[in-house]
Protein backbone atom coordinates (compact mmCIF):
# COMPACT_ATOMS: atom_id res chain seq x y z
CA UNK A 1 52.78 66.23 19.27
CA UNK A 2 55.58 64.82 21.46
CA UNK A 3 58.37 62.94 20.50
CA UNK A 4 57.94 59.47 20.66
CA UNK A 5 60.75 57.58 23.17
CA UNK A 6 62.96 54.56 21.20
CA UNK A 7 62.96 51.55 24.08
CA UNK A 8 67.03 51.29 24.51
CA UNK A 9 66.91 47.84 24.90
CA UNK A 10 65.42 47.51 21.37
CA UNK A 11 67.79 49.40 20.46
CA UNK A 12 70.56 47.94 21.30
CA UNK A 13 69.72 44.79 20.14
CA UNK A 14 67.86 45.06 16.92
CA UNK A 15 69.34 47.07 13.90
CA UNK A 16 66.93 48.06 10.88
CA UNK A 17 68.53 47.18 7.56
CA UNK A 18 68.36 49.64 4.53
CA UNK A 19 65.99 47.30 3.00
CA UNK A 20 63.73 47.50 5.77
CA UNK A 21 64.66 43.47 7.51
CA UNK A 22 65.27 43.83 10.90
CA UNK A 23 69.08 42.38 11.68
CA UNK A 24 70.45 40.97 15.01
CA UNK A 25 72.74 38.73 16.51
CA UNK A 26 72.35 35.31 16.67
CA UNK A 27 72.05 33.35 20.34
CA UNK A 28 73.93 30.93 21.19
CA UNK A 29 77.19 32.53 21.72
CA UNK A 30 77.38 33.82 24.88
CA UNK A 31 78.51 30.24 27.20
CA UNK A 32 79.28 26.68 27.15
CA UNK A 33 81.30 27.17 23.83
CA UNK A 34 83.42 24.52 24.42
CA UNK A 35 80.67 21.99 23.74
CA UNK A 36 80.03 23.70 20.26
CA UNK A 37 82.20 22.77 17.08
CA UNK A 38 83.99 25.61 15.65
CA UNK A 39 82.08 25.36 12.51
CA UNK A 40 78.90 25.81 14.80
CA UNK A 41 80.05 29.16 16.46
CA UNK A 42 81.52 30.46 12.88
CA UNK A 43 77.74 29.99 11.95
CA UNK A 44 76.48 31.66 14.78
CA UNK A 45 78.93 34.92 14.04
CA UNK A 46 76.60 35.64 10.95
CA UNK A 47 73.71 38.15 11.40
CA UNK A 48 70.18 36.87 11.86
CA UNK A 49 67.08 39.08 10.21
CA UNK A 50 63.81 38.85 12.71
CA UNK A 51 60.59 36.92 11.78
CA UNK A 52 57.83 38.63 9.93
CA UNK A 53 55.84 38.21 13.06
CA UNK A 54 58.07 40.45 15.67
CA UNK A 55 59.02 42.80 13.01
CA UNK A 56 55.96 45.08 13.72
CA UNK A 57 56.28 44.86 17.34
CA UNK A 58 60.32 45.95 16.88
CA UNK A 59 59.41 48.95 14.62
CA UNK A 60 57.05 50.10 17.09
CA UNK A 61 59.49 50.08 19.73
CA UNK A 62 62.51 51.99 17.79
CA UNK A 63 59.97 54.76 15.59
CA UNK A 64 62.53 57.02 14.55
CA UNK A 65 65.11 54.03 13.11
């Protein structure tokens, strides 16, 4: 049986906790920051963990994480 490829765009985005949650960053922070309060894009520097309903589809994509 081949290997199975990981998608690197998955990859680079999404990181699979020890737990099992599937952690990324947060959007939002990439332009227009100086219409956002400081407290806003503090907030926004804090990890997000994906919803139950892409986590399969992720998982899928990165098989070997």
């Amino acid at each position: 049986m081949p290997k199975i490829k990981t998608r690197s765009a998955v990859a680079k985005r999404f990181k699979i906790t020890k737990s099992g949650k599937v952690k990324h960053a947060q959007m939002g922070r990439r332009h227009k920051l100086t219409t956002k309060s400081t407290k806003r894009k503090r907030q926004l520097r804090s990890p997000a963990y994906g919803a139950t309903a892409i986590e399969a589809n992720i998982r899928k994509m990165m098989p070997y994480a």
